[in-house]
C-alpha atoms as a PDB file:
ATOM      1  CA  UNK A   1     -50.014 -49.556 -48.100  1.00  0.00           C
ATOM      2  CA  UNK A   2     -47.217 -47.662 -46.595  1.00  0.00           C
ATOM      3  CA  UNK A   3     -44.563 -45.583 -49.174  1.00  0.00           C
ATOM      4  CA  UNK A   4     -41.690 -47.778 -49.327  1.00  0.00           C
ATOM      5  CA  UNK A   5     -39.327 -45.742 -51.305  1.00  0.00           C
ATOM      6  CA  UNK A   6     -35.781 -45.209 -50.788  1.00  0.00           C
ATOM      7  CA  UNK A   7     -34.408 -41.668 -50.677  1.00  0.00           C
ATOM      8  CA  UNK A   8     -30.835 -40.974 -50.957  1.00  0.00           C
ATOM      9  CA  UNK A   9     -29.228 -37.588 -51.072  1.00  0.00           C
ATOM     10  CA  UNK A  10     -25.476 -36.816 -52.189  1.00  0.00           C
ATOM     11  CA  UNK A  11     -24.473 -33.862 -49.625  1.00  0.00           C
ATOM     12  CA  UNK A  12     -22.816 -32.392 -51.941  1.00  0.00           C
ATOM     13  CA  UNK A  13     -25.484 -31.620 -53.626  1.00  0.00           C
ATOM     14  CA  UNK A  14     -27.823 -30.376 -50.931  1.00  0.00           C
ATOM     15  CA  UNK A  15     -29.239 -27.025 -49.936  1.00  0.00           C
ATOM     16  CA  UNK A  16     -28.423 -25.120 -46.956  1.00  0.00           C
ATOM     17  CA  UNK A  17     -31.100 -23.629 -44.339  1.00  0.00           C
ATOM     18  CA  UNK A  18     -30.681 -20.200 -43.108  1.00  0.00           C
ATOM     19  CA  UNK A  19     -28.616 -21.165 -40.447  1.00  0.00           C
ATOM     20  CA  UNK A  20     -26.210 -22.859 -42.654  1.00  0.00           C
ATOM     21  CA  UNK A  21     -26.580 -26.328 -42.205  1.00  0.00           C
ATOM     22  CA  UNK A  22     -26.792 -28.595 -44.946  1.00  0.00           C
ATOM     23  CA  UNK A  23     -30.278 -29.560 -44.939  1.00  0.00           C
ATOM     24  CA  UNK A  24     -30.104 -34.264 -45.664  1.00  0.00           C
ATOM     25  CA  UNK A  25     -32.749 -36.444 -45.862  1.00  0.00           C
ATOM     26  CA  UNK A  26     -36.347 -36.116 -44.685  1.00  0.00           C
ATOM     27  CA  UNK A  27     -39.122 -38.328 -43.807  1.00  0.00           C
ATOM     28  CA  UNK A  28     -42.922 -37.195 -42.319  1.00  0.00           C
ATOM     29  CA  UNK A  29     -41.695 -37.423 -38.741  1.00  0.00           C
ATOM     30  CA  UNK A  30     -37.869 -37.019 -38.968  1.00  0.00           C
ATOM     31  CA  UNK A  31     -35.050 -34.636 -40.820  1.00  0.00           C
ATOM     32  CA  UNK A  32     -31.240 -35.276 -40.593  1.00  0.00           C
ATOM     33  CA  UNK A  33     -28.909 -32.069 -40.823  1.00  0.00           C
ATOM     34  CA  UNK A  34     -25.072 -31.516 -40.804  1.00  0.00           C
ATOM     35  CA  UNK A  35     -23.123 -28.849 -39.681  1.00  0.00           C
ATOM     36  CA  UNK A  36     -19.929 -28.379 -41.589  1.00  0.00           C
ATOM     37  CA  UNK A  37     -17.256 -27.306 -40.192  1.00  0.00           C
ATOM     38  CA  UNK A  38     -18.609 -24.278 -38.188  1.00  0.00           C
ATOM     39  CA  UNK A  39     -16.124 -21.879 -37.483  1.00  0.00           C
ATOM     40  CA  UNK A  40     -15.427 -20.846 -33.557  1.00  0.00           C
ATOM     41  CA  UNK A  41     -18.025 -18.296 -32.555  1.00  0.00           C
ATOM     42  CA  UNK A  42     -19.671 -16.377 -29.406  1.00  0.00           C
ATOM     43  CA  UNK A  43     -23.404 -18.401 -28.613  1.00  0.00           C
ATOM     44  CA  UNK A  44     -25.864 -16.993 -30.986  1.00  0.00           C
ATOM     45  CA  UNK A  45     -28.841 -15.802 -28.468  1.00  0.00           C
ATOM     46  CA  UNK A  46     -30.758 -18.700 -26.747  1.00  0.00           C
ATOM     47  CA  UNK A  47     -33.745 -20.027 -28.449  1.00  0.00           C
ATOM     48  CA  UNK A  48     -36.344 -22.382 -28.312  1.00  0.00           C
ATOM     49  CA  UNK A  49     -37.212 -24.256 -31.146  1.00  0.00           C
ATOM     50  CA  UNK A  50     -40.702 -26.211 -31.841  1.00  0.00           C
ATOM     51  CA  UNK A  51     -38.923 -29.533 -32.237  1.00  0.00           C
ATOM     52  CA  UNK A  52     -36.863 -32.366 -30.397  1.00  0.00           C
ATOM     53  CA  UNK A  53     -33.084 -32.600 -31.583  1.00  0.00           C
ATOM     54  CA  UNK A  54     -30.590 -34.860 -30.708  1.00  0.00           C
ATOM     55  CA  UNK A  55     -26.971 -34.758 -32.329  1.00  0.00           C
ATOM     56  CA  UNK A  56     -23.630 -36.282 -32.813  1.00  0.00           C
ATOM     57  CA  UNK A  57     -20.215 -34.639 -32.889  1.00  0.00           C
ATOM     58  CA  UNK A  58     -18.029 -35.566 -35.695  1.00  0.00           C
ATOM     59  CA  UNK A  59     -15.269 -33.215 -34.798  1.00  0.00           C
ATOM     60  CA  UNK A  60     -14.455 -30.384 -33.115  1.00  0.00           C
ATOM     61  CA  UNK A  61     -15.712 -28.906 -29.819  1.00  0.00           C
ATOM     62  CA  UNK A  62     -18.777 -26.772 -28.955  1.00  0.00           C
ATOM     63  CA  UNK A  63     -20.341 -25.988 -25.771  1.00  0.00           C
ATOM     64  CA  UNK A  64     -24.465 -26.206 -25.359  1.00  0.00           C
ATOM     65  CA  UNK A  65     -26.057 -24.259 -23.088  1.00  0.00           C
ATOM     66  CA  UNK A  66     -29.362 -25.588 -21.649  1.00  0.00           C
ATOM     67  CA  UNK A  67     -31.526 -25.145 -18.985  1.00  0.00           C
ATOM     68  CA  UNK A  68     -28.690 -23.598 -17.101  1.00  0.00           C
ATOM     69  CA  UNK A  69     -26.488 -26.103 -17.565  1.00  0.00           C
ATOM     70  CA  UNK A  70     -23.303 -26.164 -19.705  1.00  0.00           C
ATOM     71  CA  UNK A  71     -21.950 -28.953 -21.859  1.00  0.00           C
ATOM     72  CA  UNK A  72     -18.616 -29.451 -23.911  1.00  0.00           C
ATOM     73  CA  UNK A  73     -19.237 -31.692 -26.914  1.00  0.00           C
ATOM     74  CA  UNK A  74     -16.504 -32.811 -28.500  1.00  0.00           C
ATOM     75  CA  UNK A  75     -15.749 -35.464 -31.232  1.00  0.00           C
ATOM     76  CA  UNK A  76     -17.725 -38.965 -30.167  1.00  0.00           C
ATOM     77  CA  UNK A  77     -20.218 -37.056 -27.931  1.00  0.00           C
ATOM     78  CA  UNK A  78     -23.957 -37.133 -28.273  1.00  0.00           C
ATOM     79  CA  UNK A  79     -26.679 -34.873 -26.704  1.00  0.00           C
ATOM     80  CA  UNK A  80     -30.176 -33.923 -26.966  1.00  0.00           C
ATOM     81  CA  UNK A  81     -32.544 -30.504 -26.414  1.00  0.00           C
ATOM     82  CA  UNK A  82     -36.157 -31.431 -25.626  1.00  0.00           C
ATOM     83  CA  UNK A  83     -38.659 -29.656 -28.027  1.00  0.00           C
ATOM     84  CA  UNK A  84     -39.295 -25.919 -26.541  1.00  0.00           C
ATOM     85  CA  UNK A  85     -36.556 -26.063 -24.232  1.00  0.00           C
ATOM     86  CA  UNK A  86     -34.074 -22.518 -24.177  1.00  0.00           C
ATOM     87  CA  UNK A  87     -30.536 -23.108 -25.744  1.00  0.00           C
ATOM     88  CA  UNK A  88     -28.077 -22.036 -26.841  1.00  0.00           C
ATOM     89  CA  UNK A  89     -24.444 -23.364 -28.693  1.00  0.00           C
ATOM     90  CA  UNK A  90     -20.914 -21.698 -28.368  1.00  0.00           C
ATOM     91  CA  UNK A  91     -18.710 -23.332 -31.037  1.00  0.00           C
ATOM     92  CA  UNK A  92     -14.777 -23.491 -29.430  1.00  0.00           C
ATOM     93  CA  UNK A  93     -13.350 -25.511 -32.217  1.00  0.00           C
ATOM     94  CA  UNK A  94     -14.155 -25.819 -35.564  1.00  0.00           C
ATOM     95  CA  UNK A  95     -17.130 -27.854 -35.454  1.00  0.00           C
ATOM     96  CA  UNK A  96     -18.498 -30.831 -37.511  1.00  0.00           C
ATOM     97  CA  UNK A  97     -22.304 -32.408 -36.422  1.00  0.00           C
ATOM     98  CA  UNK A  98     -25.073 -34.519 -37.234  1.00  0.00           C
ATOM     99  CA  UNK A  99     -28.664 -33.466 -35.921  1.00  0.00           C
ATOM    100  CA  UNK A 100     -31.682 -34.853 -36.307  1.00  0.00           C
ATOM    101  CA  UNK A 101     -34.880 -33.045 -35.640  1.00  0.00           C
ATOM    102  CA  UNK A 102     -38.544 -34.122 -35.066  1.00  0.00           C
ATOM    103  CA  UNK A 103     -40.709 -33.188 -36.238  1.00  0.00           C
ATOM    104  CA  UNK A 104     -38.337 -32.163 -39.314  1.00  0.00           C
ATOM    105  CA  UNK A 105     -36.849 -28.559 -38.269  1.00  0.00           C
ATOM    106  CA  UNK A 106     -37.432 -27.428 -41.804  1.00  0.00           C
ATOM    107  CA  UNK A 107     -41.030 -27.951 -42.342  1.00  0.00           C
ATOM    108  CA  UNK A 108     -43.456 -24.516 -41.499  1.00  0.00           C
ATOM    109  CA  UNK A 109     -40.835 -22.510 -40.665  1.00  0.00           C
ATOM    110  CA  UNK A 110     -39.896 -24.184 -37.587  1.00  0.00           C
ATOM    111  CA  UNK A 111     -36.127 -23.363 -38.312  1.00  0.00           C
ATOM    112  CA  UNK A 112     -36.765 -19.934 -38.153  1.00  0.00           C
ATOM    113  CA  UNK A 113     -35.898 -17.500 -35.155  1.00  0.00           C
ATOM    114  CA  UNK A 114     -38.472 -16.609 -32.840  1.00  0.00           C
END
């Protein structure tokens, strides 16, 4: 039989990772994360991460670098960076984001710079 509990967490309440994103809910093959309200920065150094992410601007603006390309994500917009793939983000705009990672970005130190 498969678990069929419910989790719910109050973000209020919730740790942050390393990074500073307030870590959410959780399951074997999936984690949900939310940036709040990152303040405008230079692009941290590109990385590669060993996990798929896709994401979903609540506010603000940020540009992702990937692959060579350049984005501007702003409120409304949605995006995605393939597991292993080098990126980077520039936050323009005090930013607000959900990601979700699989598998979960916290889980054996996946989160953690190369």
């Amino acid at each position: 039989m498969s678990d069929t509990s419910i989790t719910k967490i109050d973000s209020r309440y919730s740790p942050r990772n390393e990074e500073g994103a307030v870590q959410l809910a959780s399951g074997v093959h999936l984690s949900l994360r939310l940036w709040r309200d990152e303040p405008p920065a230079d692009a941290k150094p590109p990385s590669a991460r060993d996990y798929e992410t896709v994401g979903y601007v609540i506010a603000g603006k940020a540009e992702l670098h990937l692959a060579g390309q350049t984005v501007v994500l702003e409120a409304g917009n949605s995006w995605a960076v393939p597991r292993g793939t080098e990126h980077a983000y520039r936050i323009i705009e005090t930013f607000t984001a959900l990601e979700a990672t699989s598998p979960p970005a916290h889980v054996r130190g996946r989160d953690l710079p190369p």
